[in-house]
PDB file of N, CA and C in Angstrom:
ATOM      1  N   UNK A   1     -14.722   2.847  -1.493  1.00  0.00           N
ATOM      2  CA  UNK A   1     -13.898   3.131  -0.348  1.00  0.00           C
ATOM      3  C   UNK A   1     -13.652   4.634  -0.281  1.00  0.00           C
ATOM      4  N   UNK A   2     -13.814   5.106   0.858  1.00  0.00           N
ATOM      5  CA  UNK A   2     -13.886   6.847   0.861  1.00  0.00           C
ATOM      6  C   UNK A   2     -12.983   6.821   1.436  1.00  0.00           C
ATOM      7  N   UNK A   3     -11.518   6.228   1.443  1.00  0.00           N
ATOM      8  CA  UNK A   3     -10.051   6.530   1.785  1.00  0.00           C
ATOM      9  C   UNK A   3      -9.581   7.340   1.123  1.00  0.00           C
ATOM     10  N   UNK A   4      -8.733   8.118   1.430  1.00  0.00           N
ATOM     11  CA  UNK A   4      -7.919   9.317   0.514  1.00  0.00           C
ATOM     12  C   UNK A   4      -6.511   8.327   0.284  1.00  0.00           C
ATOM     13  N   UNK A   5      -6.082   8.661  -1.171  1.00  0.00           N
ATOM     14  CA  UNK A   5      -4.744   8.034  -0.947  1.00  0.00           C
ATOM     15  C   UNK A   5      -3.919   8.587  -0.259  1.00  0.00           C
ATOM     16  N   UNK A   6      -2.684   8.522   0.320  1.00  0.00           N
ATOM     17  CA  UNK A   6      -1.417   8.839   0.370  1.00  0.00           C
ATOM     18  C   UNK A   6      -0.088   9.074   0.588  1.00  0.00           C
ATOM     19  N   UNK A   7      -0.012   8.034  -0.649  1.00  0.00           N
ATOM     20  CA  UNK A   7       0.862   8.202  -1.657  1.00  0.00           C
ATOM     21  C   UNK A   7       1.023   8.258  -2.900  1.00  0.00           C
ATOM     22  N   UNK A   8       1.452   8.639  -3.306  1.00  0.00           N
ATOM     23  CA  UNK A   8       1.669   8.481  -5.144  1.00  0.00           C
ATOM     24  C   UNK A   8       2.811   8.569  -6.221  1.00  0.00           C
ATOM     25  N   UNK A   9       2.415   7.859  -6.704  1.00  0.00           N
ATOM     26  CA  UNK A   9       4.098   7.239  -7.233  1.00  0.00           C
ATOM     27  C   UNK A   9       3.748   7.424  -9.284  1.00  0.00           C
ATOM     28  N   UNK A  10       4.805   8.064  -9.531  1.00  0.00           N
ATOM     29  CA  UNK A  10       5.186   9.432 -10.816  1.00  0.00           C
ATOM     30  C   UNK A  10       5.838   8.533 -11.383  1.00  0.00           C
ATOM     31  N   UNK A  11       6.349   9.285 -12.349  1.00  0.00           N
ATOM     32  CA  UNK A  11       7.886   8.451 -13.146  1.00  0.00           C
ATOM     33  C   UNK A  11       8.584   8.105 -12.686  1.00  0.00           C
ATOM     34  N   UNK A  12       8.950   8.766 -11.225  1.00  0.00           N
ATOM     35  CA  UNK A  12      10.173   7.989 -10.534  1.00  0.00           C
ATOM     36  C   UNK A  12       9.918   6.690  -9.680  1.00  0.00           C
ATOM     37  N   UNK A  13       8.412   5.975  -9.936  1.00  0.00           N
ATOM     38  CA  UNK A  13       7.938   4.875  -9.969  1.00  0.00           C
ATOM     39  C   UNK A  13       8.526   4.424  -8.300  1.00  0.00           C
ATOM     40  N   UNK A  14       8.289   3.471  -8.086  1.00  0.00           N
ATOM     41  CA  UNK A  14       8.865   2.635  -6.701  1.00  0.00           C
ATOM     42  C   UNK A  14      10.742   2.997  -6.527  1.00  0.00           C
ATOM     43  N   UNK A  15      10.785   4.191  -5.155  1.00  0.00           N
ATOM     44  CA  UNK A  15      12.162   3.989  -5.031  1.00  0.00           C
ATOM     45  C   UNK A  15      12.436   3.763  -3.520  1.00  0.00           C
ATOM     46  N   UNK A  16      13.837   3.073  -2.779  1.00  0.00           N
ATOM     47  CA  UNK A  16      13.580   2.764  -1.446  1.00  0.00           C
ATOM     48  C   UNK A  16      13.054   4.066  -0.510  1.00  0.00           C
ATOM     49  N   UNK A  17      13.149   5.078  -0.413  1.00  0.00           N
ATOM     50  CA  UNK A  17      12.491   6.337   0.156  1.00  0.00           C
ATOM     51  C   UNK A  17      11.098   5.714   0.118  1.00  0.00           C
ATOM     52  N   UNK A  18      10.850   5.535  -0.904  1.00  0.00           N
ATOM     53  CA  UNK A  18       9.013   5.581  -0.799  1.00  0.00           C
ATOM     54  C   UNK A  18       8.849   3.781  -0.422  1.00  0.00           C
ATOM     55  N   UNK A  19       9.578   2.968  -0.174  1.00  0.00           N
ATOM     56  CA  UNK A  19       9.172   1.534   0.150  1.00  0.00           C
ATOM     57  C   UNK A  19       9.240   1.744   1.836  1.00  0.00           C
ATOM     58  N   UNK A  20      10.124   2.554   2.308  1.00  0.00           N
ATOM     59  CA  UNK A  20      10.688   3.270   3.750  1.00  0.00           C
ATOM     60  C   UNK A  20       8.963   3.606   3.846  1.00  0.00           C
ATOM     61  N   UNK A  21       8.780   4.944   3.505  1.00  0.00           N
ATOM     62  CA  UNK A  21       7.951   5.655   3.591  1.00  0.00           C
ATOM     63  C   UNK A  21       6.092   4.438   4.035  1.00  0.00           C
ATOM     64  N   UNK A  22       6.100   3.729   3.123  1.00  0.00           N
ATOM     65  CA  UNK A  22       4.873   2.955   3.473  1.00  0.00           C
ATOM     66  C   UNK A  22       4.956   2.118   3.884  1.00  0.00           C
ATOM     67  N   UNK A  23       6.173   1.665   4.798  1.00  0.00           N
ATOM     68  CA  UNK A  23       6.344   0.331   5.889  1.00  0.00           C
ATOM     69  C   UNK A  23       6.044   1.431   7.050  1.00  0.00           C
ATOM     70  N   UNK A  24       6.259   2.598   7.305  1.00  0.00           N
ATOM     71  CA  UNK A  24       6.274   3.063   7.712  1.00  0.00           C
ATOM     72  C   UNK A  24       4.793   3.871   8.437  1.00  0.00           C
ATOM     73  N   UNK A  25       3.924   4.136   7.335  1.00  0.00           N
ATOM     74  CA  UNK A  25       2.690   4.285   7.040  1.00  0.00           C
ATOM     75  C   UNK A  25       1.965   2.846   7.290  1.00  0.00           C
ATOM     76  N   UNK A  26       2.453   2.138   7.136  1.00  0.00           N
ATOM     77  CA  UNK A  26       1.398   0.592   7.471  1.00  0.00           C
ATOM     78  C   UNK A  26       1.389   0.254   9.027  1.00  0.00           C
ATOM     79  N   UNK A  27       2.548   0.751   9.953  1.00  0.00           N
ATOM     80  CA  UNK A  27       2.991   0.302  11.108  1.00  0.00           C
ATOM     81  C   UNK A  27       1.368   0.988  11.841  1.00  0.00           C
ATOM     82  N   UNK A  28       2.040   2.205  11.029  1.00  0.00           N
ATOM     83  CA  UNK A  28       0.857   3.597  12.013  1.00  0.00           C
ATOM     84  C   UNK A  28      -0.478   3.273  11.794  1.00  0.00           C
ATOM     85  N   UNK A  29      -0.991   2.481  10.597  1.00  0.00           N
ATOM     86  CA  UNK A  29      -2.347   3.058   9.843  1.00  0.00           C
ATOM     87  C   UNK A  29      -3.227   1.374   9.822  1.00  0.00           C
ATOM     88  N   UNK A  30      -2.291   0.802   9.172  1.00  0.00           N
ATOM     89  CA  UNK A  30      -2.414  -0.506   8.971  1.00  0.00           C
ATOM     90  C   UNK A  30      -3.180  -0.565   7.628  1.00  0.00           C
ATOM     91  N   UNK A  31      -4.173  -0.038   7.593  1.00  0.00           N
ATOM     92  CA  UNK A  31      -4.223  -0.166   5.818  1.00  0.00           C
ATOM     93  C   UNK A  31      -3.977   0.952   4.810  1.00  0.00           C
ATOM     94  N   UNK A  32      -3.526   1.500   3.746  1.00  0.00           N
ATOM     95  CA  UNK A  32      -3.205   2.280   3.101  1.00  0.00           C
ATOM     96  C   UNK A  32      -4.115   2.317   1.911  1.00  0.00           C
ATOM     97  N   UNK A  33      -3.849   3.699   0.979  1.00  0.00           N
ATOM     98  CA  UNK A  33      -4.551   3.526  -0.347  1.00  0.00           C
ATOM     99  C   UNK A  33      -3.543   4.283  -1.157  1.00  0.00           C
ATOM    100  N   UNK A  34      -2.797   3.606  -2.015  1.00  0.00           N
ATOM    101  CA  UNK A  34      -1.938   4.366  -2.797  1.00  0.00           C
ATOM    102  C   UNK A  34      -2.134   5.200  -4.400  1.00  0.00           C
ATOM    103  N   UNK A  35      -1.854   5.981  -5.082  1.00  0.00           N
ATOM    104  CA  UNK A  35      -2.410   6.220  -6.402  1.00  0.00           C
ATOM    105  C   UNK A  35      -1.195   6.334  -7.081  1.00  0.00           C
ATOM    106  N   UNK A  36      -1.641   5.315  -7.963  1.00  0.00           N
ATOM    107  CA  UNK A  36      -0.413   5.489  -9.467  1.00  0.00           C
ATOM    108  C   UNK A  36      -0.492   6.520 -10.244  1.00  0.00           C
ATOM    109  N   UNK A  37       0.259   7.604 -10.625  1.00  0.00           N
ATOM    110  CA  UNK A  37      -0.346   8.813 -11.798  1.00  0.00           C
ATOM    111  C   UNK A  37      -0.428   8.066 -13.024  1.00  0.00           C
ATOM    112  N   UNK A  38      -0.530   9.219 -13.757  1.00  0.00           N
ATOM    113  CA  UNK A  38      -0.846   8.631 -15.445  1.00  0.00           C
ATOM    114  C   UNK A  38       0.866   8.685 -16.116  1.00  0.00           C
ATOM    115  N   UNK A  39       1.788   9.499 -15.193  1.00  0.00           N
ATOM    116  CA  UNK A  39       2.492   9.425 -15.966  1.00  0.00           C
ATOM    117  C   UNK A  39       3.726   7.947 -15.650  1.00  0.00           C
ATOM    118  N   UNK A  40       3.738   7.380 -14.089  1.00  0.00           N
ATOM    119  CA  UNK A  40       4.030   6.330 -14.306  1.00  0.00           C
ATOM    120  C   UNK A  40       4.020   5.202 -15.287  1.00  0.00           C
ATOM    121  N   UNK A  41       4.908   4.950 -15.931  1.00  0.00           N
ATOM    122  CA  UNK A  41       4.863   3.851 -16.716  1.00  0.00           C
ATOM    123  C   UNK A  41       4.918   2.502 -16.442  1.00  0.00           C
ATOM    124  N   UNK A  42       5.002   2.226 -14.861  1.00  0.00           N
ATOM    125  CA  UNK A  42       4.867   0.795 -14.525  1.00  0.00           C
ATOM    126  C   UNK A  42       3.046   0.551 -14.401  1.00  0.00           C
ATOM    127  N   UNK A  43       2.693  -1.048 -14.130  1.00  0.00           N
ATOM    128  CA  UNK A  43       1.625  -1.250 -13.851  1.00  0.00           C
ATOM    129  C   UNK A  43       1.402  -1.707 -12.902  1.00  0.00           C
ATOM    130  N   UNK A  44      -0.174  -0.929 -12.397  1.00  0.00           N
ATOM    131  CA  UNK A  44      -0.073  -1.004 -10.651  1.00  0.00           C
ATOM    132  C   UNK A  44      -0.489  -2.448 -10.366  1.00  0.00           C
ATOM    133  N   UNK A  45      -0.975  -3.335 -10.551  1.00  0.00           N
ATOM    134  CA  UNK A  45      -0.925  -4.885 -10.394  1.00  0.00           C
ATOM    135  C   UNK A  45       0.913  -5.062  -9.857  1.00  0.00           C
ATOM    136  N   UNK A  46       1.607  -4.983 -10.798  1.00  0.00           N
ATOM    137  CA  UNK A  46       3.364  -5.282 -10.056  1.00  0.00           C
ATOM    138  C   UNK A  46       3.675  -4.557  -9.403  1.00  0.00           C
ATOM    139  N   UNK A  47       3.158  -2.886  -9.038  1.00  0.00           N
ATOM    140  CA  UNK A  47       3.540  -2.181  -8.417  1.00  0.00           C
ATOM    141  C   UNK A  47       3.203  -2.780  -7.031  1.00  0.00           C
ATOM    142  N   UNK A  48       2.064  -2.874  -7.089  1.00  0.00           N
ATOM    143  CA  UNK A  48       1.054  -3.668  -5.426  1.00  0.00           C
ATOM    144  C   UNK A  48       2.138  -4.586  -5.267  1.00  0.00           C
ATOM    145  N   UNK A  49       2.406  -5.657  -5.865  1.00  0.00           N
ATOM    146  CA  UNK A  49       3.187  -6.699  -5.698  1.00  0.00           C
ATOM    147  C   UNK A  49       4.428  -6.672  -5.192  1.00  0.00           C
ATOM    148  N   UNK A  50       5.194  -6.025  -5.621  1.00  0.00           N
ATOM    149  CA  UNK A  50       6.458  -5.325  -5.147  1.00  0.00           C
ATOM    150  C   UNK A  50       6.119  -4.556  -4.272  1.00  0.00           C
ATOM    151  N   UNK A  51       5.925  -3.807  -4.022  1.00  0.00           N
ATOM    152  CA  UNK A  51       5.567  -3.195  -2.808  1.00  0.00           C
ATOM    153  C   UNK A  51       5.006  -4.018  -1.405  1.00  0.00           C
ATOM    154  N   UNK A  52       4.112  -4.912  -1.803  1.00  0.00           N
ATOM    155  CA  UNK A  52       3.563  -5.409  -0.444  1.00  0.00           C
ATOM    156  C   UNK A  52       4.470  -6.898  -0.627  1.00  0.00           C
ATOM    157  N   UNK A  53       5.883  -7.346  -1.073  1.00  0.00           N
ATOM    158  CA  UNK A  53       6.854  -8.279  -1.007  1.00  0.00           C
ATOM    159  C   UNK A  53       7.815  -7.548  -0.021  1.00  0.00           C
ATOM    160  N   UNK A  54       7.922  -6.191   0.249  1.00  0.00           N
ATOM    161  CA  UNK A  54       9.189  -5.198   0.267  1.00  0.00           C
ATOM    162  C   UNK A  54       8.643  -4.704   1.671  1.00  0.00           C
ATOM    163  N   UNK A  55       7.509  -4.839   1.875  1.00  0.00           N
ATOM    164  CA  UNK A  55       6.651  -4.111   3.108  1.00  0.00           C
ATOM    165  C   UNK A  55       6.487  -5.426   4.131  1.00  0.00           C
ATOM    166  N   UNK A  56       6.300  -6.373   3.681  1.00  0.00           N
ATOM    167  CA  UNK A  56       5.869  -7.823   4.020  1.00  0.00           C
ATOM    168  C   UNK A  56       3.921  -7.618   4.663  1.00  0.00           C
ATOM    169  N   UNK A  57       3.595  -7.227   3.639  1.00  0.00           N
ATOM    170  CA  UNK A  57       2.003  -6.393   3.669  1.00  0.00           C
ATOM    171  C   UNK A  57       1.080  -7.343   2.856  1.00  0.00           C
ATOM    172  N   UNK A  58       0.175  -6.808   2.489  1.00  0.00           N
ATOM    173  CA  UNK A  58      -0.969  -7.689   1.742  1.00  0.00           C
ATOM    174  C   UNK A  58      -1.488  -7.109   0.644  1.00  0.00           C
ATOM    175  N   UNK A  59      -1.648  -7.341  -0.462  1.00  0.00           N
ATOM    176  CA  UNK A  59      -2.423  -5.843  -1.156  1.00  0.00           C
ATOM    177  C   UNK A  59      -4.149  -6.703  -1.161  1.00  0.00           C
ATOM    178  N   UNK A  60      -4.546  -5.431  -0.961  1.00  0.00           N
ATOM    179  CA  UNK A  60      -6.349  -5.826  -0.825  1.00  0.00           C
ATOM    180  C   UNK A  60      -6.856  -6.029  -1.496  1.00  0.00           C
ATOM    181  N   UNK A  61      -6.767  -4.570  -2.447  1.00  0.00           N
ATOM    182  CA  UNK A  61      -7.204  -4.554  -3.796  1.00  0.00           C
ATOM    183  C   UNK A  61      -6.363  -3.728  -4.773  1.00  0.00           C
ATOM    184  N   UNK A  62      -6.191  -3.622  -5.978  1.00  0.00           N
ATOM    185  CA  UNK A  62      -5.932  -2.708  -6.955  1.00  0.00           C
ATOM    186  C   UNK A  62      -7.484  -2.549  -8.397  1.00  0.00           C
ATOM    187  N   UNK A  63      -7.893  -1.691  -8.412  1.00  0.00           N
ATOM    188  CA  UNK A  63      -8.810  -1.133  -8.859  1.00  0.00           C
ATOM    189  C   UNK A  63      -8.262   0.351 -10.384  1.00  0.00           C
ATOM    190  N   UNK A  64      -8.269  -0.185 -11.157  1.00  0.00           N
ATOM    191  CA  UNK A  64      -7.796   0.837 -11.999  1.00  0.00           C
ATOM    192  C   UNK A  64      -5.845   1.605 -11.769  1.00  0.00           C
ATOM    193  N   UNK A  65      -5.889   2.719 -10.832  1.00  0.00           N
ATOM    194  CA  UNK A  65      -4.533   3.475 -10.725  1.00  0.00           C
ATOM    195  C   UNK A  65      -4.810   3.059  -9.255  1.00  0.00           C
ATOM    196  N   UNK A  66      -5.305   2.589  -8.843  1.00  0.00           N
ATOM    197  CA  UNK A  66      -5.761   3.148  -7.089  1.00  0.00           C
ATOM    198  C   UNK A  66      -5.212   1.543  -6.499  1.00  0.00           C
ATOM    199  N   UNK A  67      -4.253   1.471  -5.467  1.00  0.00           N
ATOM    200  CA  UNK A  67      -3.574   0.159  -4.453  1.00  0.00           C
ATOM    201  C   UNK A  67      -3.646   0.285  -3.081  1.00  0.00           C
ATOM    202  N   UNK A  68      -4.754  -0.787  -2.651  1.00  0.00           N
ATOM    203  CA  UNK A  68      -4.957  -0.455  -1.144  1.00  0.00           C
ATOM    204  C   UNK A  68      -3.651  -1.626  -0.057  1.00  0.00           C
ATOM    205  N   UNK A  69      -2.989  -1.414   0.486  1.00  0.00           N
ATOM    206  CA  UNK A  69      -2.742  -2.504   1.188  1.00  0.00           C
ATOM    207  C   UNK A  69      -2.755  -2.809   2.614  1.00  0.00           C
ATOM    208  N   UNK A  70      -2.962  -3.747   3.082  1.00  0.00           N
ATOM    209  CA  UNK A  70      -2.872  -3.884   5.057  1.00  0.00           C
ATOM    210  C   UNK A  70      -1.737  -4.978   4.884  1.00  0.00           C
ATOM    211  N   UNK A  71      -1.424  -3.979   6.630  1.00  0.00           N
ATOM    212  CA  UNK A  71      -0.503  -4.813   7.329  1.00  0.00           C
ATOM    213  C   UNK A  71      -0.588  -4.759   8.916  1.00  0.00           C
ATOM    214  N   UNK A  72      -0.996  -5.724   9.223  1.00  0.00           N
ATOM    215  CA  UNK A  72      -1.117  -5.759  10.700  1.00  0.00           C
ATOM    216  C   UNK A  72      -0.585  -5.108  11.741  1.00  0.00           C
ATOM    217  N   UNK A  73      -0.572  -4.024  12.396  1.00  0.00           N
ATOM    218  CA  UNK A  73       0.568  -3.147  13.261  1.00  0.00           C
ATOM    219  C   UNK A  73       0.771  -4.059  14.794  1.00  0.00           C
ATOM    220  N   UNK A  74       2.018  -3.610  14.958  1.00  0.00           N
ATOM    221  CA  UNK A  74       2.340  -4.354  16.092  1.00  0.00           C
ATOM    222  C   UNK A  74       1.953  -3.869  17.064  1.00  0.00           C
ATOM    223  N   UNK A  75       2.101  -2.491  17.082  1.00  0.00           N
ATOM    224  CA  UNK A  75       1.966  -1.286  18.331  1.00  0.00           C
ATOM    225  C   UNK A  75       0.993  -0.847  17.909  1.00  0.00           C
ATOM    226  N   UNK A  76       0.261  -0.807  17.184  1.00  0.00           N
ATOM    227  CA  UNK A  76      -1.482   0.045  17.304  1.00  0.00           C
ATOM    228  C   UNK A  76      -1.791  -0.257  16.212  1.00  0.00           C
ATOM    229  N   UNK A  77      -2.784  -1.476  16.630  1.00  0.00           N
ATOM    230  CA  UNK A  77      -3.523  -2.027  16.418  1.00  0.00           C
ATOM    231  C   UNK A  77      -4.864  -1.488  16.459  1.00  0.00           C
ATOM    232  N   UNK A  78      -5.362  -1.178  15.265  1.00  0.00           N
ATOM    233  CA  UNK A  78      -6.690  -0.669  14.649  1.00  0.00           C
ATOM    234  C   UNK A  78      -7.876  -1.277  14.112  1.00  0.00           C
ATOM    235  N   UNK A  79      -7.128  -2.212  13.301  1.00  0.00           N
ATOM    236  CA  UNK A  79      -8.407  -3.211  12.265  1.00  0.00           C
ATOM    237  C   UNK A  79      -8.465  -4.462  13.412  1.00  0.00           C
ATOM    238  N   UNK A  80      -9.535  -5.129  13.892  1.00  0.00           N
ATOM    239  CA  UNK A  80      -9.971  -6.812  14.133  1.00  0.00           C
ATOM    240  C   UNK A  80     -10.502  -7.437  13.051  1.00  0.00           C
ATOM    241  N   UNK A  81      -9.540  -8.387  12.884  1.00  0.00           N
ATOM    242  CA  UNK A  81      -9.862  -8.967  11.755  1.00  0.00           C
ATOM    243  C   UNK A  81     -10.771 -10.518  12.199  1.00  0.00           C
ATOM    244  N   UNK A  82     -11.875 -11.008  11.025  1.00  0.00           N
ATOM    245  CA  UNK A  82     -12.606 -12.287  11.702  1.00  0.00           C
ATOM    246  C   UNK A  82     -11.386 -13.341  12.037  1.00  0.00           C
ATOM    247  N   UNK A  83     -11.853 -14.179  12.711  1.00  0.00           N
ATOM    248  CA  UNK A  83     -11.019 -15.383  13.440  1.00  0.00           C
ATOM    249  C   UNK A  83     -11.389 -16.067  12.644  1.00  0.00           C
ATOM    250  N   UNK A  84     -10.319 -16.862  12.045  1.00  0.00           N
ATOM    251  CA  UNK A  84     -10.498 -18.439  11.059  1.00  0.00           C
ATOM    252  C   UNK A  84     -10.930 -19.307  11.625  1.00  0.00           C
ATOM    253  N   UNK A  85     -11.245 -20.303  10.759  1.00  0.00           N
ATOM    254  CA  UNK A  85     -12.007 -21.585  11.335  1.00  0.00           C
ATOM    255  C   UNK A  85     -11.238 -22.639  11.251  1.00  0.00           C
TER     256      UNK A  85
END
């Protein structure tokens, strides 16, 4: 994925500013790519999780430090997603 992250979340790990910040970023973008540093001490598997519970989002993937997530925008609408069967 040749997405740039951003955001990125340090020692001061998940705080409401930054849960604000990427509900915020999902409205506009609809999918995101976030990066955990090295010096965070949480793990980005719960980080994704919490985060896309708090966003009401999806996480796509988490891959090493790197958390992508979508969320459908109401007002601009970017991604078509396939139709279920």
């Amino acid at each position: 994925m040749t997405m740039d992250p951003i955001f990125q979340f340090g020692k001061n790990s998940l705080t409401p500013e930054n849960t604000q910040a990427i509900a915020e970023a999902l409205e506009k973008r609809e999918l995101i790519k976030i990066h955990v540093l090295q010096n965070c001490a949480d793990d980005p598997k719960e980080i994704a999780q919490i985060v896309a519970e708090r966003t009401h989002s999806e996480v796509v993937q988490v891959i090493g430090k790197k958390i992508v997530l979508y969320k459908e925008s109401k007002n601009n609408k970017k991604i078509e997603l396939p139709k279920g069967k």
